[in-house]
Protein backbone atom coordinates (compact mmCIF):
# COMPACT_ATOMS: atom_id res chain seq x y z
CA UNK A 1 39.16 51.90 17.29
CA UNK A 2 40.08 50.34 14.54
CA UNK A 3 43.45 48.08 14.60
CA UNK A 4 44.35 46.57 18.17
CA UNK A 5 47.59 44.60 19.19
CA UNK A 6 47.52 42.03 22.36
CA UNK A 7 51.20 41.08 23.49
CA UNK A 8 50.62 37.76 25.13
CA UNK A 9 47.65 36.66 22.80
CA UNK A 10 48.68 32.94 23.21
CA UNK A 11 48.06 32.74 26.68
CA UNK A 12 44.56 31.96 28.64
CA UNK A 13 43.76 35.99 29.11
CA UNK A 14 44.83 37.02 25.98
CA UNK A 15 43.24 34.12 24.22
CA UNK A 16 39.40 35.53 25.52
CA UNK A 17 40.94 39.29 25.03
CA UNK A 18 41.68 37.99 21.17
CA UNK A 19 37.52 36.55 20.68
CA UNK A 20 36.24 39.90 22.28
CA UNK A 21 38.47 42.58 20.21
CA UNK A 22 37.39 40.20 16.94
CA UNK A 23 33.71 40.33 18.46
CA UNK A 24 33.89 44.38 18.49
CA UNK A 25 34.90 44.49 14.67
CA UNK A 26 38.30 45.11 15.07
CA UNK A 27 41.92 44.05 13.13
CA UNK A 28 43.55 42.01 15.81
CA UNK A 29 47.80 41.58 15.73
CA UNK A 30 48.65 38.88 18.41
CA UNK A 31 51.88 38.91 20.13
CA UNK A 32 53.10 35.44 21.36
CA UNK A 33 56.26 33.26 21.90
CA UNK A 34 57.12 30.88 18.38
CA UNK A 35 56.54 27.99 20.75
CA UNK A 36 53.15 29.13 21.66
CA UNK A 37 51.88 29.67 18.14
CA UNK A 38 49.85 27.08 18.04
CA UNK A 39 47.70 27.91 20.89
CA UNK A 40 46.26 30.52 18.18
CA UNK A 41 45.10 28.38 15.67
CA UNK A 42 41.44 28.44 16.22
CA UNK A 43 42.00 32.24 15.05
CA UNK A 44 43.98 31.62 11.77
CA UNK A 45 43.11 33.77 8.95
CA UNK A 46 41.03 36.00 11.69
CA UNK A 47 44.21 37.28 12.83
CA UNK A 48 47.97 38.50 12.18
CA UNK A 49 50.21 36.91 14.39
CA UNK A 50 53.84 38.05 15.23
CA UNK A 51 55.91 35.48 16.75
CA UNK A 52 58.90 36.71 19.31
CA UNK A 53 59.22 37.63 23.10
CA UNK A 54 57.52 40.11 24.21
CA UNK A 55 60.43 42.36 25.29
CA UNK A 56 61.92 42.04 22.21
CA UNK A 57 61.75 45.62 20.95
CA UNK A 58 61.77 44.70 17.56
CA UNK A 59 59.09 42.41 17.82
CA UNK A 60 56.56 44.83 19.59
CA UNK A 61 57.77 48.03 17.75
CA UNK A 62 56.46 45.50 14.47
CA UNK A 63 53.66 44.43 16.60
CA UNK A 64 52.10 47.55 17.46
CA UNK A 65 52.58 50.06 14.04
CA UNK A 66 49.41 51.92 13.21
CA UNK A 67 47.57 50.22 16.33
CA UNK A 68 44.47 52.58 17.94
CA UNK A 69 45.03 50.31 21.45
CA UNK A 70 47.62 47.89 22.48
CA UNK A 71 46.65 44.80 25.44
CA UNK A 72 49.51 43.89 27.61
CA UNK A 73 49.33 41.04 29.56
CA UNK A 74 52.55 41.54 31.98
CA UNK A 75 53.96 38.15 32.76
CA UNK A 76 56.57 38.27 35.36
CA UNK A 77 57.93 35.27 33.62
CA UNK A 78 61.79 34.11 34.31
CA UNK A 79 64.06 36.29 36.65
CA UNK A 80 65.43 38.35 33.29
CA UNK A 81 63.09 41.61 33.18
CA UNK A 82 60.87 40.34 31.25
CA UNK A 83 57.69 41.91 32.35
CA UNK A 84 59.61 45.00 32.76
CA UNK A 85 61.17 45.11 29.38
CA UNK A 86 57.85 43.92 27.72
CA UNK A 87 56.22 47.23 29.41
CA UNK A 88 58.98 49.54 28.00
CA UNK A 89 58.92 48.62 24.83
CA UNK A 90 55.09 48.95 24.68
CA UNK A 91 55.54 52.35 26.38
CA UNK A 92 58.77 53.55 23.69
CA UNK A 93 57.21 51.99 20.23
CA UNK A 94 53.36 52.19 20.32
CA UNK A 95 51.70 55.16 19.05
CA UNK A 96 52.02 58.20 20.88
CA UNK A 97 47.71 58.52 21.02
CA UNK A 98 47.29 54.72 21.26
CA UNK A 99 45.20 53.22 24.28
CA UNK A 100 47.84 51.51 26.08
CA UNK A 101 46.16 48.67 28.72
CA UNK A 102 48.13 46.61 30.72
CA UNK A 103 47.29 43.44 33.28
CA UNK A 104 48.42 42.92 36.74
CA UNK A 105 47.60 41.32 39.63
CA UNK A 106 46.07 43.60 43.26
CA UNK A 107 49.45 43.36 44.54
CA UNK A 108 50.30 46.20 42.47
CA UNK A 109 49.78 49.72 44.44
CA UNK A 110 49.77 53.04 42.33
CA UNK A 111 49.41 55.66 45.29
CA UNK A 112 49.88 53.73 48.41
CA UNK A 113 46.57 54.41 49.35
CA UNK A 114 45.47 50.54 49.24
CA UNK A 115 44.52 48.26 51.92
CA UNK A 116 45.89 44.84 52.27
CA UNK A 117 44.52 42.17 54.54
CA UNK A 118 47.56 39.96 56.11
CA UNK A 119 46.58 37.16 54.49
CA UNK A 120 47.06 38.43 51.41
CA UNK A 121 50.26 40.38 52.22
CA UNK A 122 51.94 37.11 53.48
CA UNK A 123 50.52 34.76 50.55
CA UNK A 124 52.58 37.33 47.63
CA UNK A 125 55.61 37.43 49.94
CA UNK A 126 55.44 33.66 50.31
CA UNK A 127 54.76 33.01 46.30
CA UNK A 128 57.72 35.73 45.85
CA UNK A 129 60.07 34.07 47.79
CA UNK A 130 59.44 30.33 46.52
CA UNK A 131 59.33 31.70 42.04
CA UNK A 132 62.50 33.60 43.02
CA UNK A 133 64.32 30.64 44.79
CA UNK A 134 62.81 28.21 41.77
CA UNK A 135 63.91 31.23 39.54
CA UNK A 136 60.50 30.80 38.07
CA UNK A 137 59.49 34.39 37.96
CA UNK A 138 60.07 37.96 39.95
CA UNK A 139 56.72 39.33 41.49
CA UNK A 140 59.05 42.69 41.86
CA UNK A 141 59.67 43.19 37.97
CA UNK A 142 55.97 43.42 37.68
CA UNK A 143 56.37 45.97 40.52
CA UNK A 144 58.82 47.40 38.37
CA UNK A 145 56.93 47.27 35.11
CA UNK A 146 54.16 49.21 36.63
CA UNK A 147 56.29 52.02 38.62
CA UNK A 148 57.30 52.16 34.65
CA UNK A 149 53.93 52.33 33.14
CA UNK A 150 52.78 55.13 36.23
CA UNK A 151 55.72 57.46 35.41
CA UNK A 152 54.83 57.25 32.14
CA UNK A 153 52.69 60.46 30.16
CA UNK A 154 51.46 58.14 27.36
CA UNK A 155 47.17 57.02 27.50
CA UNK A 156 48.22 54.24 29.83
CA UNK A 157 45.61 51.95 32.16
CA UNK A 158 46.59 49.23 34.33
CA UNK A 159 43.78 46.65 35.30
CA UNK A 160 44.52 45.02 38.35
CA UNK A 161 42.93 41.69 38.36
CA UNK A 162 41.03 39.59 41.56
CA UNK A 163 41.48 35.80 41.65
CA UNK A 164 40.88 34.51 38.49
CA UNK A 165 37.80 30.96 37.86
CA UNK A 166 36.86 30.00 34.45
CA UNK A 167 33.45 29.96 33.12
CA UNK A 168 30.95 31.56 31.10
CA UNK A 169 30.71 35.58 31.18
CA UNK A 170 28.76 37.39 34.22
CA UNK A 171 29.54 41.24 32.11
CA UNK A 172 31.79 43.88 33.01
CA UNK A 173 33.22 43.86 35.90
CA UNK A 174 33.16 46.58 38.57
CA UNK A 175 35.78 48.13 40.04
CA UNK A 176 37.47 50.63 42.79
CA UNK A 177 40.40 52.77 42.92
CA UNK A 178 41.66 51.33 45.88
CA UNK A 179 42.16 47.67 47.45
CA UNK A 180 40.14 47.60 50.65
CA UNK A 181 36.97 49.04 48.79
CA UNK A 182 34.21 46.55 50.28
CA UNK A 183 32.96 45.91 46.52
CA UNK A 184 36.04 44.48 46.26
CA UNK A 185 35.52 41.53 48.98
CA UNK A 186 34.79 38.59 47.03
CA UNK A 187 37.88 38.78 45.30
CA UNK A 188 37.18 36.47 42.19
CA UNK A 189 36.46 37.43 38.06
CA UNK A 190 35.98 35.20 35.67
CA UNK A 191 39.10 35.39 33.17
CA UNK A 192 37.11 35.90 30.46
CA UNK A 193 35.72 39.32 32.14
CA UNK A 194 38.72 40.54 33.15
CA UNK A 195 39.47 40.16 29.13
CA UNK A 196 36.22 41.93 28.60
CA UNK A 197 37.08 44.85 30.90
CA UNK A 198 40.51 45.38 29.33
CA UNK A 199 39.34 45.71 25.73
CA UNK A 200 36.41 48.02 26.89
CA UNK A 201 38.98 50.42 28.59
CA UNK A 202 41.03 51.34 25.40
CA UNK A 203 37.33 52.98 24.78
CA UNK A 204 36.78 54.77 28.32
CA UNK A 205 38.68 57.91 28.24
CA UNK A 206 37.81 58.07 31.91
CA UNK A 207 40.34 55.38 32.66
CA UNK A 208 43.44 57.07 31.56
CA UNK A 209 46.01 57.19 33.70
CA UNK A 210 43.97 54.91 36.05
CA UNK A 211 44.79 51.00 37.62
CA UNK A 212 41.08 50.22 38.75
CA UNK A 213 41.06 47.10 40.97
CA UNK A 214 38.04 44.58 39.82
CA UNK A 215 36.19 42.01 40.74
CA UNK A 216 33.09 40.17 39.25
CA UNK A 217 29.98 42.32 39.18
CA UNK A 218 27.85 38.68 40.03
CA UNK A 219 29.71 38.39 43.06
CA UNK A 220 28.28 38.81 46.18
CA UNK A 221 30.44 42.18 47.26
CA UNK A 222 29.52 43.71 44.07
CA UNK A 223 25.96 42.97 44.36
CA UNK A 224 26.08 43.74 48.07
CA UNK A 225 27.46 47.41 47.32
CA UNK A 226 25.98 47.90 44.04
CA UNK A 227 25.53 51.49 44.18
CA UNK A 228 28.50 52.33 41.84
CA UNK A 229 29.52 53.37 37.96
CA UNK A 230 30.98 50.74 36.43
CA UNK A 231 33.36 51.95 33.29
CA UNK A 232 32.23 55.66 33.66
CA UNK A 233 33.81 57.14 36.48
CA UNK A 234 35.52 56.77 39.93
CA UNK A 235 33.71 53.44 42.14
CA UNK A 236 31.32 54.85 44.56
């Protein structure tokens, strides 16, 4: 791994997945808005930055030439495809043998197979409804971006993110295939693992063609259940 894009490096996520791709040795390319530019400038000179949306196809397919692994963080920002569109063009312009890794929230369901409590079913219906009638964002074009991303036969991995706190690194994460796995339970990371999980998954050939569900491996359900493999294989 050598050269490493991240479309959405301006924002919190991508910020911390920015420090731990420089941290491994590699050449970082940041993708971010023109507005948002700024955000990055605690990186200058560390970094090539490519200013542009993110489903602007000619922005990524500049973004991600000659890149080893590409870090998508997909924003279901606005109600014009933009998560969507930012996931095709990743999918149509990166290197065919690149890592692709993508972000998403546990609403996201690759099989079916996962297990929702109520309470969470009716809090992403109720956030859904209130960002569409704002016209702030569409939960389903993340849906979308992912049913995308599954069909796809590129080196793909979607990381489906817990509630997110701020603060200083517990390590990796652990994770599950499925939501309902009781090392799931706590349901918080700290953002600046979840960062650390996605860069170490463009190196885990085990998590092709995965969308592991994590959570913080300092939290109590992960300590409680803590007979597991964290970035080598299936959860136990």
């Amino acid at each position: 791994m050598k050269r490493v894009c991240i479309v959405g490096a301006s924002g919190k996520l991508g910020q911390y997945m920015v420090q731990h791709a420089l941290d491994r040795g590699y050449e970082v390319v940041g993708v971010c808005r023109q507005r948002s530019v700024g955000k990055l400038n605690r990186f200058r000179g560390r970094i090539t930055v490519i200013a542009g949306t993110t489903n602007d196809r000619h922005v990524i397919g500049r973004a991600v030439s000659g890149c080893d692994a590409v870090f998508t963080v997909l924003v279901p920002m606005g109600v014009h495809q933009y998560a969507s569109g930012t996931a095709q063009a990743v999918l149509d312009l990166a290197p065919r043998k690149a890592r692709l890794i993508f972000s998403c929230g546990w609403h996201i369901s690759m099989d079916g197979k996962d297990h929702y409590s109520r309470t969470f079913i009716a809090a992403v219906a109720v956030v859904g409804w209130l960002a569409r009638l704002f016209r702030l964002f569409d939960i389903s074009d993340q849906v979308e971006a992912c049913r995308r991303i599954f069909a796809s036969d590129t080196r793909w991995t979607v990381v489906r993110g817990s509630n997110l706190e701020e603060g200083e690194s517990q390590g990796l994460p652990v994770w599950a295939p499925h939501i309902g796995d009781p090392i799931l339970a706590s349901n918080i990371t700290r953002r600046t693992d979840f960062a650390l999980f996605m860069v170490a998954a463009a190196e885990n050939d085990s998590l092709v063609r995965q969308a592991p569900a994590i959570v913080g491996c300092q939290t109590p359900s992960a300590i409680r259940h803590g007979s597991f493999k964290r970035m080598r294989g299936q959860a136990s």
